[in-house]
PDB file of N, CA and C in Angstrom:
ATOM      1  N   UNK A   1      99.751 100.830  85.049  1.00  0.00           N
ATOM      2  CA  UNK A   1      99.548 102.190  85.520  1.00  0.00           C
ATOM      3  C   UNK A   1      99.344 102.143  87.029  1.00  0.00           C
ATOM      4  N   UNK A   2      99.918 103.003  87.841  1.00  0.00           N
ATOM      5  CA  UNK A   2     100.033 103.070  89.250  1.00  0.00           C
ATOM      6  C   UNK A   2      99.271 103.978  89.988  1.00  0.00           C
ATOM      7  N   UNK A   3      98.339 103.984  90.131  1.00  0.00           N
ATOM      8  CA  UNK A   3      97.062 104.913  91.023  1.00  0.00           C
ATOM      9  C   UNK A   3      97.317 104.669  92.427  1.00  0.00           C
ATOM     10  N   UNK A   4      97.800 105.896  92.936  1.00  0.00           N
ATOM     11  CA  UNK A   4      97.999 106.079  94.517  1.00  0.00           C
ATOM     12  C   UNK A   4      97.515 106.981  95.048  1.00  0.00           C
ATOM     13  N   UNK A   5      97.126 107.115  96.678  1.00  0.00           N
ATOM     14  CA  UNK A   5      96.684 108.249  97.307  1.00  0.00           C
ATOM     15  C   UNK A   5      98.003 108.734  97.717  1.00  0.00           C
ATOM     16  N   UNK A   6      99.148 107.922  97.585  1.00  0.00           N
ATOM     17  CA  UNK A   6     100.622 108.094  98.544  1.00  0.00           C
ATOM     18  C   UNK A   6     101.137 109.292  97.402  1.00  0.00           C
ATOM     19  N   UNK A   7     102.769 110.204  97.943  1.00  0.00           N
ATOM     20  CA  UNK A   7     102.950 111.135  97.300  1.00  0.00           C
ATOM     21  C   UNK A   7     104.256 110.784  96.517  1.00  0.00           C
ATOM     22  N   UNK A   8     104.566 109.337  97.416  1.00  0.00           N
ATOM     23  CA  UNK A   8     106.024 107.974  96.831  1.00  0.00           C
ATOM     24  C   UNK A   8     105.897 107.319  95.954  1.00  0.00           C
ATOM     25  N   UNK A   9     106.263 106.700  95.593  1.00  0.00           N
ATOM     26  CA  UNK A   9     106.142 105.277  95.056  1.00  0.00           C
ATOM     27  C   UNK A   9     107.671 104.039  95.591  1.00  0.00           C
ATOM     28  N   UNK A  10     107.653 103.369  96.465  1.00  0.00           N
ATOM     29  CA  UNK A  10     108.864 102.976  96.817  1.00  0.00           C
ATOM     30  C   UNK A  10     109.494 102.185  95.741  1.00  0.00           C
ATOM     31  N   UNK A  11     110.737 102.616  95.463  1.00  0.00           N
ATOM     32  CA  UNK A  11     111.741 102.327  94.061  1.00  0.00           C
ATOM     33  C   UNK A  11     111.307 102.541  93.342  1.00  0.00           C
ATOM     34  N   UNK A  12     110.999 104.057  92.799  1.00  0.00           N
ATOM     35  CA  UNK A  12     110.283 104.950  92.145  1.00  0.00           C
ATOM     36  C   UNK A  12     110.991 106.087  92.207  1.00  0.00           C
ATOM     37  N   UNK A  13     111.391 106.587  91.495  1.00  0.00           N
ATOM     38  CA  UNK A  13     111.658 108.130  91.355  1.00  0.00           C
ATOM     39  C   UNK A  13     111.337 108.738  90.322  1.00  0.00           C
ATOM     40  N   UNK A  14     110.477 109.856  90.861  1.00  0.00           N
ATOM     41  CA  UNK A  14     110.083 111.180  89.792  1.00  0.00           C
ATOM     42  C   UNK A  14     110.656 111.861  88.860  1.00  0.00           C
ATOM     43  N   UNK A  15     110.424 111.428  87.551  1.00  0.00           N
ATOM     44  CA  UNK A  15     111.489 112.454  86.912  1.00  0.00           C
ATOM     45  C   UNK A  15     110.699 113.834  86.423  1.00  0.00           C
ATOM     46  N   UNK A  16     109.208 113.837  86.181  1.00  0.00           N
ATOM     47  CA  UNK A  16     108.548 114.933  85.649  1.00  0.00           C
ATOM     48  C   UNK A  16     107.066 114.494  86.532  1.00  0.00           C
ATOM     49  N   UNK A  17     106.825 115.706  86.743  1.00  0.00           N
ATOM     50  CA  UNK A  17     105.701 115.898  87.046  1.00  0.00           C
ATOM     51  C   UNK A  17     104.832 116.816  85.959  1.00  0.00           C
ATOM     52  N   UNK A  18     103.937 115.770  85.349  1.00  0.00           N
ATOM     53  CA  UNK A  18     103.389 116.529  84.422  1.00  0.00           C
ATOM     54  C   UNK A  18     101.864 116.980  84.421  1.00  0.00           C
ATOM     55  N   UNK A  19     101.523 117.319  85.772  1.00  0.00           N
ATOM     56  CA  UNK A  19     100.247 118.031  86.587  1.00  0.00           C
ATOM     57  C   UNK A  19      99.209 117.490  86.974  1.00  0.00           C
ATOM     58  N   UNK A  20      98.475 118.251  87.272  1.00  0.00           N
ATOM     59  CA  UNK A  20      96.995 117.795  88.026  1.00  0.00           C
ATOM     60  C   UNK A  20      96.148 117.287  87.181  1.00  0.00           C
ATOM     61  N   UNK A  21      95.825 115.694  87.060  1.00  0.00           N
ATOM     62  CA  UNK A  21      94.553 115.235  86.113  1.00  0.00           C
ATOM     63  C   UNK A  21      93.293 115.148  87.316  1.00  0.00           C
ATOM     64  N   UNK A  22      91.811 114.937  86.204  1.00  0.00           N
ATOM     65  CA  UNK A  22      91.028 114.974  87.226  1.00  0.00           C
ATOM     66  C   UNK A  22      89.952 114.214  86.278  1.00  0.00           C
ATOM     67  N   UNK A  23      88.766 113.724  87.461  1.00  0.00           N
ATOM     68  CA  UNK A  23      87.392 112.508  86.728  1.00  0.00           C
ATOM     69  C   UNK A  23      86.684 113.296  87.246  1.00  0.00           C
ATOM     70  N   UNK A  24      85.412 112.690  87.220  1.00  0.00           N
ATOM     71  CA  UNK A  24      84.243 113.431  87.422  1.00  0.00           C
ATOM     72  C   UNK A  24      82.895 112.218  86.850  1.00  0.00           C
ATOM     73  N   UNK A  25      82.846 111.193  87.834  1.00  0.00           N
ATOM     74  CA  UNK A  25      81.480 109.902  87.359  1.00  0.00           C
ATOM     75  C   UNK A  25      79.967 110.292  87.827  1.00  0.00           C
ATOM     76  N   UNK A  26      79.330 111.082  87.057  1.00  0.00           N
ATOM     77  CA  UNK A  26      78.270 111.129  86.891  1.00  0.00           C
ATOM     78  C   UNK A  26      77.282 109.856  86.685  1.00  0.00           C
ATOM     79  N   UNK A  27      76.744 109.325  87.858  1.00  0.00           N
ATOM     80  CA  UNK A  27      75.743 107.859  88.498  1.00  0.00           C
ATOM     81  C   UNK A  27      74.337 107.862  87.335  1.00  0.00           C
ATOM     82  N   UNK A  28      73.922 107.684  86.206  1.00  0.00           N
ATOM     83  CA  UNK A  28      72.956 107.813  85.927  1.00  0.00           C
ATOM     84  C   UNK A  28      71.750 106.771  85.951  1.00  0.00           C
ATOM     85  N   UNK A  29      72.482 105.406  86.961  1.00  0.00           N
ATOM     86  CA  UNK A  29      71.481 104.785  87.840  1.00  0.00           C
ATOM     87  C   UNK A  29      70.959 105.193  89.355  1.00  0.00           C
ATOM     88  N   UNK A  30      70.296 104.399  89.704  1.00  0.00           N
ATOM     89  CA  UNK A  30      70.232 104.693  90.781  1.00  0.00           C
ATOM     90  C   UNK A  30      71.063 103.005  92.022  1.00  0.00           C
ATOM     91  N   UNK A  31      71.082 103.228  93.082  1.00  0.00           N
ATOM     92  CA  UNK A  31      71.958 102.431  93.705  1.00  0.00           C
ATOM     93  C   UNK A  31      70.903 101.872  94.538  1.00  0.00           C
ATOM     94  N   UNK A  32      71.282 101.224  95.733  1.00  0.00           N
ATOM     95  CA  UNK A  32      70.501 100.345  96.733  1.00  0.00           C
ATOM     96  C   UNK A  32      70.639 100.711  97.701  1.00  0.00           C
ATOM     97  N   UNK A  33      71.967 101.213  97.822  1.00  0.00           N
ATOM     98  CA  UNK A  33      72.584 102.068  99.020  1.00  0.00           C
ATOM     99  C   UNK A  33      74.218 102.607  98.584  1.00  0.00           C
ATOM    100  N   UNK A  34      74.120 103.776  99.535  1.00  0.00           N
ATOM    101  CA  UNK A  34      75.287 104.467  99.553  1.00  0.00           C
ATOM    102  C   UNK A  34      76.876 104.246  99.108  1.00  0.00           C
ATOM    103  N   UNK A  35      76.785 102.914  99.779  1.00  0.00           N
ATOM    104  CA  UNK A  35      78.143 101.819  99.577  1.00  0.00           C
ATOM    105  C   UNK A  35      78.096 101.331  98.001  1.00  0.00           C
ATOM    106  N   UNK A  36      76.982 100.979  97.806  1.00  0.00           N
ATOM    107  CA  UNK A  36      77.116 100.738  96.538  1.00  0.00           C
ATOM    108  C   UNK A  36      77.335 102.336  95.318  1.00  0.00           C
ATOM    109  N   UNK A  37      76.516 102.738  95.045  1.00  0.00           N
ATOM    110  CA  UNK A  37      76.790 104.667  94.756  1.00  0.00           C
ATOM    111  C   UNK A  37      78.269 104.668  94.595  1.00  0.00           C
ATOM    112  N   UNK A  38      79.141 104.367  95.999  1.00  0.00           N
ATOM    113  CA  UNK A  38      80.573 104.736  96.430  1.00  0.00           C
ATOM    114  C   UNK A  38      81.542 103.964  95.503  1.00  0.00           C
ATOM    115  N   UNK A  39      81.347 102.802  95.638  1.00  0.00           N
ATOM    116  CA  UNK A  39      82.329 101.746  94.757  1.00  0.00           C
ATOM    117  C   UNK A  39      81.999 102.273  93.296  1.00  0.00           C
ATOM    118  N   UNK A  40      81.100 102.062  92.744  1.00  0.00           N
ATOM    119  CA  UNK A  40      80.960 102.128  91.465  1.00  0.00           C
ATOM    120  C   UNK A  40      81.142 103.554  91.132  1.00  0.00           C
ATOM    121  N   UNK A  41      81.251 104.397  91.729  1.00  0.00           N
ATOM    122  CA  UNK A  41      81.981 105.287  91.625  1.00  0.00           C
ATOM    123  C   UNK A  41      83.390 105.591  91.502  1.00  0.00           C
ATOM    124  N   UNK A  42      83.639 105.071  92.761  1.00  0.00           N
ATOM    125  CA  UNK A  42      85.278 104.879  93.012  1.00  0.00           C
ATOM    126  C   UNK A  42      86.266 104.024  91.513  1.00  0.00           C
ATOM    127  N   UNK A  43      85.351 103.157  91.520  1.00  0.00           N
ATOM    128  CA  UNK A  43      85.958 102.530  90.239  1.00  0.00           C
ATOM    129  C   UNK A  43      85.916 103.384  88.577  1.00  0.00           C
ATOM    130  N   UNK A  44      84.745 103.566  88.622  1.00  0.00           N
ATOM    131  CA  UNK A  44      84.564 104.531  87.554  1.00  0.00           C
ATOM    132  C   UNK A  44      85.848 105.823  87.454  1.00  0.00           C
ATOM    133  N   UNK A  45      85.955 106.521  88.296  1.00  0.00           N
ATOM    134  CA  UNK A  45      86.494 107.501  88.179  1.00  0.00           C
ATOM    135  C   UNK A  45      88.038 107.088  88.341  1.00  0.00           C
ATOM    136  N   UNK A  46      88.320 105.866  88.892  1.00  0.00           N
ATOM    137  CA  UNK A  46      90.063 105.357  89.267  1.00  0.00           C
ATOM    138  C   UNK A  46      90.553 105.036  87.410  1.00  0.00           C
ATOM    139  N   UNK A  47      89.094 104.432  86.974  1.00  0.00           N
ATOM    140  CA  UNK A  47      89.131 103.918  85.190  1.00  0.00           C
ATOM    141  C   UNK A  47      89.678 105.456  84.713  1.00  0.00           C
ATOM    142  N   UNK A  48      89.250 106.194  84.962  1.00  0.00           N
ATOM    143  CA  UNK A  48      89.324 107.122  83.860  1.00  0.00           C
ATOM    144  C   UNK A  48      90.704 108.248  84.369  1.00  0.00           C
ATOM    145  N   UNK A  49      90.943 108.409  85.221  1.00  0.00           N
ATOM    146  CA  UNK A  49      92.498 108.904  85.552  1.00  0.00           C
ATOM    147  C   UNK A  49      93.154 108.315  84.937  1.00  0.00           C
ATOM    148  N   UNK A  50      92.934 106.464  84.662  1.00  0.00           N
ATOM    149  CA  UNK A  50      94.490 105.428  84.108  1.00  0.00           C
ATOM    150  C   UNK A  50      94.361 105.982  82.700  1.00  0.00           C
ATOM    151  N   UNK A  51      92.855 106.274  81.968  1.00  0.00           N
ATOM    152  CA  UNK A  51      92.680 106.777  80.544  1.00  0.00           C
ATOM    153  C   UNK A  51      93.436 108.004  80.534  1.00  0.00           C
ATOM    154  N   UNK A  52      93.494 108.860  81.634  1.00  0.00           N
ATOM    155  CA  UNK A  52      93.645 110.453  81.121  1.00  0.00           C
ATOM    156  C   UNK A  52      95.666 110.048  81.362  1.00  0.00           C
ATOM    157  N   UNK A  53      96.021 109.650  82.041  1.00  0.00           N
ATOM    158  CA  UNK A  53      97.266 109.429  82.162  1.00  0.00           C
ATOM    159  C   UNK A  53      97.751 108.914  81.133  1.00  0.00           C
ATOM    160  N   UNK A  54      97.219 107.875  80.691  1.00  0.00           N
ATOM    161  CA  UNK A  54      98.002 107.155  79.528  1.00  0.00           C
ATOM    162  C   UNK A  54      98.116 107.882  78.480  1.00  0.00           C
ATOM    163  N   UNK A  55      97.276 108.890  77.954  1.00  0.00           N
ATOM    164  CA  UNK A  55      96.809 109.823  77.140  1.00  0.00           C
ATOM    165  C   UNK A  55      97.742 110.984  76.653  1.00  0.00           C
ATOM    166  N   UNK A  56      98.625 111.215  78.123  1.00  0.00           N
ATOM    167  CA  UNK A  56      99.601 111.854  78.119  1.00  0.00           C
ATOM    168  C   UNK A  56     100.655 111.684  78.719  1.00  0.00           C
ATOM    169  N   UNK A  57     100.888 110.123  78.817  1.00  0.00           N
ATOM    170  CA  UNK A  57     102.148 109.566  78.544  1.00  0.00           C
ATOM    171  C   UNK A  57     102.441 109.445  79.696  1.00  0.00           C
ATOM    172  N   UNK A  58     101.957 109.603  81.093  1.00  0.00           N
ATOM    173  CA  UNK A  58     102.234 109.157  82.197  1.00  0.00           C
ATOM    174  C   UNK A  58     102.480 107.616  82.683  1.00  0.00           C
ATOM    175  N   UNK A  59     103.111 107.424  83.759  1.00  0.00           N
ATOM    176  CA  UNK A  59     103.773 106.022  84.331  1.00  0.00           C
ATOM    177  C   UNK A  59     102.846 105.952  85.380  1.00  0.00           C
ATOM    178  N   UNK A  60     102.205 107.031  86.019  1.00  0.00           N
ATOM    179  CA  UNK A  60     101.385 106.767  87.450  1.00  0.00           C
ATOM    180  C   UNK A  60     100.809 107.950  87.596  1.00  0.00           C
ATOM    181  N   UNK A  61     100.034 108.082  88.500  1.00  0.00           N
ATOM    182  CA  UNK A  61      99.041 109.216  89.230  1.00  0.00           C
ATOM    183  C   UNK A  61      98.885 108.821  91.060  1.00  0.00           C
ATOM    184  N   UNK A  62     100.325 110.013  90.999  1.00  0.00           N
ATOM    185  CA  UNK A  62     100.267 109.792  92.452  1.00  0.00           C
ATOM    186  C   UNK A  62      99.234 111.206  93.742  1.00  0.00           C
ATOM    187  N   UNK A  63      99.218 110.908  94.573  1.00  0.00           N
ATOM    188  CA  UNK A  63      98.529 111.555  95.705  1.00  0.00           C
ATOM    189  C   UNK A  63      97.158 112.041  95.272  1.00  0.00           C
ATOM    190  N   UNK A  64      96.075 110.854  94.818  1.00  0.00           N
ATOM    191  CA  UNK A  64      95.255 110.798  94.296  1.00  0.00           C
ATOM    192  C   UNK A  64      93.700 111.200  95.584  1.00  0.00           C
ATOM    193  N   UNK A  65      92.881 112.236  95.422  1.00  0.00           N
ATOM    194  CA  UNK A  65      92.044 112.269  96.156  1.00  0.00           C
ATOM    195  C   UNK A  65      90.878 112.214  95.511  1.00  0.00           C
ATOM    196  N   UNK A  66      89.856 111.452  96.402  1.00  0.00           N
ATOM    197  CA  UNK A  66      88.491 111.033  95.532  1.00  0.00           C
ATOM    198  C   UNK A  66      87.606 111.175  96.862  1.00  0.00           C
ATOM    199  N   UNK A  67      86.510 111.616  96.019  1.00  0.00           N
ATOM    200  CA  UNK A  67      85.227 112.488  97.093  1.00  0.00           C
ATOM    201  C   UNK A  67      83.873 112.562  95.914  1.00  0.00           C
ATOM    202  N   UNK A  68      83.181 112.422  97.341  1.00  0.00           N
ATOM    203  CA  UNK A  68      81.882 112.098  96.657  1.00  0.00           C
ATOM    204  C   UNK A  68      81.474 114.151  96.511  1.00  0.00           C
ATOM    205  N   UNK A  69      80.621 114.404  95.699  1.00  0.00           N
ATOM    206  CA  UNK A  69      80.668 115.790  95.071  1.00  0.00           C
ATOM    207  C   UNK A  69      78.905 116.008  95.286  1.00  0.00           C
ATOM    208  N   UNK A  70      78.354 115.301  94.837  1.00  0.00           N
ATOM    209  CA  UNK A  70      76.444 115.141  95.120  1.00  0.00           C
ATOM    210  C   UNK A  70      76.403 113.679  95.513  1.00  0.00           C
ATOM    211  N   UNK A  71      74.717 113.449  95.813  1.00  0.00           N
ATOM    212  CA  UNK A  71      75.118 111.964  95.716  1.00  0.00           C
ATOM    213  C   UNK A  71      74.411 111.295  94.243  1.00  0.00           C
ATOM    214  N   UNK A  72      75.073 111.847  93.121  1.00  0.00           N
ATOM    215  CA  UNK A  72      75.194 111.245  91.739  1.00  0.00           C
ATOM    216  C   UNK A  72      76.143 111.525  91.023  1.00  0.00           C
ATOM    217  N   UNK A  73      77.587 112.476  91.896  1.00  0.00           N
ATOM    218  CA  UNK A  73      78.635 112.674  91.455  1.00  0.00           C
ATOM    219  C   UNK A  73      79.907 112.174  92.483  1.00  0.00           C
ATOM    220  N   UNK A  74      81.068 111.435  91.611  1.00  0.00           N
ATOM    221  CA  UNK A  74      82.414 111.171  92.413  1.00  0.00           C
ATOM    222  C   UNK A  74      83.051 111.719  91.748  1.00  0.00           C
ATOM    223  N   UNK A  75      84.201 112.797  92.285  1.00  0.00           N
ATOM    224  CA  UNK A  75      85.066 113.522  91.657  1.00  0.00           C
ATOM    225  C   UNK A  75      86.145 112.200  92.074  1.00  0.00           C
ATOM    226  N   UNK A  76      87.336 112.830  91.620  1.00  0.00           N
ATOM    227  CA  UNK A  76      88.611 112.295  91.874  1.00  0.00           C
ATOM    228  C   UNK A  76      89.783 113.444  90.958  1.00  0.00           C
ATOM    229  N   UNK A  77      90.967 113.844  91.784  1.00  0.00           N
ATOM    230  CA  UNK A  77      92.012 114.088  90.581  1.00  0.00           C
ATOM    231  C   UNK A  77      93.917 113.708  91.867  1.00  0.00           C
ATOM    232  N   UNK A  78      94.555 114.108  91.395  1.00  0.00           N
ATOM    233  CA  UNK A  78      95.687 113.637  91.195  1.00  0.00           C
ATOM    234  C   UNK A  78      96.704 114.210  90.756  1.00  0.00           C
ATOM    235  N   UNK A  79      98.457 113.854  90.615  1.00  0.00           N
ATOM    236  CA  UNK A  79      99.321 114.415  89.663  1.00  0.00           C
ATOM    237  C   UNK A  79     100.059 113.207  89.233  1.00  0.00           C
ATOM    238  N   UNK A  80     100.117 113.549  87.781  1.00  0.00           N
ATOM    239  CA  UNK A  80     100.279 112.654  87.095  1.00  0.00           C
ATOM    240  C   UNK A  80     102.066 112.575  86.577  1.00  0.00           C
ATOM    241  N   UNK A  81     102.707 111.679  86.687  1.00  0.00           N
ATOM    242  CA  UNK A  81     104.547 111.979  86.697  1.00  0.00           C
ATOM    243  C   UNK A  81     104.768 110.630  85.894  1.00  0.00           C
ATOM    244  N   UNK A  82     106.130 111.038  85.388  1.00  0.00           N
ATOM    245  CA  UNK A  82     106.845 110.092  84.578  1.00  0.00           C
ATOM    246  C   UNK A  82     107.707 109.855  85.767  1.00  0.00           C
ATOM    247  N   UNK A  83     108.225 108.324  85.837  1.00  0.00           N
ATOM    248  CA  UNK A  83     109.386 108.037  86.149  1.00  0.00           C
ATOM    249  C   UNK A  83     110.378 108.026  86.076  1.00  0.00           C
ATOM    250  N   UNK A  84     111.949 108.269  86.409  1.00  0.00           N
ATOM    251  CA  UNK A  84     113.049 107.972  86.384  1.00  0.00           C
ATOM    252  C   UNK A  84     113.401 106.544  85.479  1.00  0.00           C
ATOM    253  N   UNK A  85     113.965 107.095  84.068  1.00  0.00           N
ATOM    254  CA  UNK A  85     114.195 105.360  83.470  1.00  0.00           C
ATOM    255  C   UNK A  85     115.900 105.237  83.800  1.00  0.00           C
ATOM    256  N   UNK A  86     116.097 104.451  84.383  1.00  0.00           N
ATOM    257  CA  UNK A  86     117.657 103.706  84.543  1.00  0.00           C
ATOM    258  C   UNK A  86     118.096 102.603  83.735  1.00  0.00           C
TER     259      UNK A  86
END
């Protein structure tokens, strides 16, 4: 599964775009610092786009934006497309 912030994929072509998925990692530890909060966030929520994609049959989730929302929430969402099969 291909998680990008890009809107390409080089030797890639789009055949469907099948819409906007989105996460939402609710922290119910606490962190040490900020950086830490951020990653385990970042990861959390990158996990669960590849779940929501696969779910509905997607190849990738391209032009992916992720932002911190509180500091015990990381959003993230995306659009999720099938590829061109040749």
């Amino acid at each position: 599964m291909i998680i990008t912030t890009s809107q390409n994929i080089e030797g890639k072509a789009v055949s469907e775009y099948l819409g906007v998925i989105s996460a939402v990692q609710i922290q119910k530890t606490s962190f040490k610092s900020p950086i830490d909060f951020w990653t385990a966030g970042v990861s959390s929520v990158i996990e669960e786009l590849k779940v929501r994609a696969i779910e509905i049959g997607a190849d990738a989730v391209i032009a992916i934006n992720i932002m911190p929302d509180t500091m015990q929430q990381v959003r993230a969402y995306g659009t999720a497309v099938k590829f061109l099969r040749l």
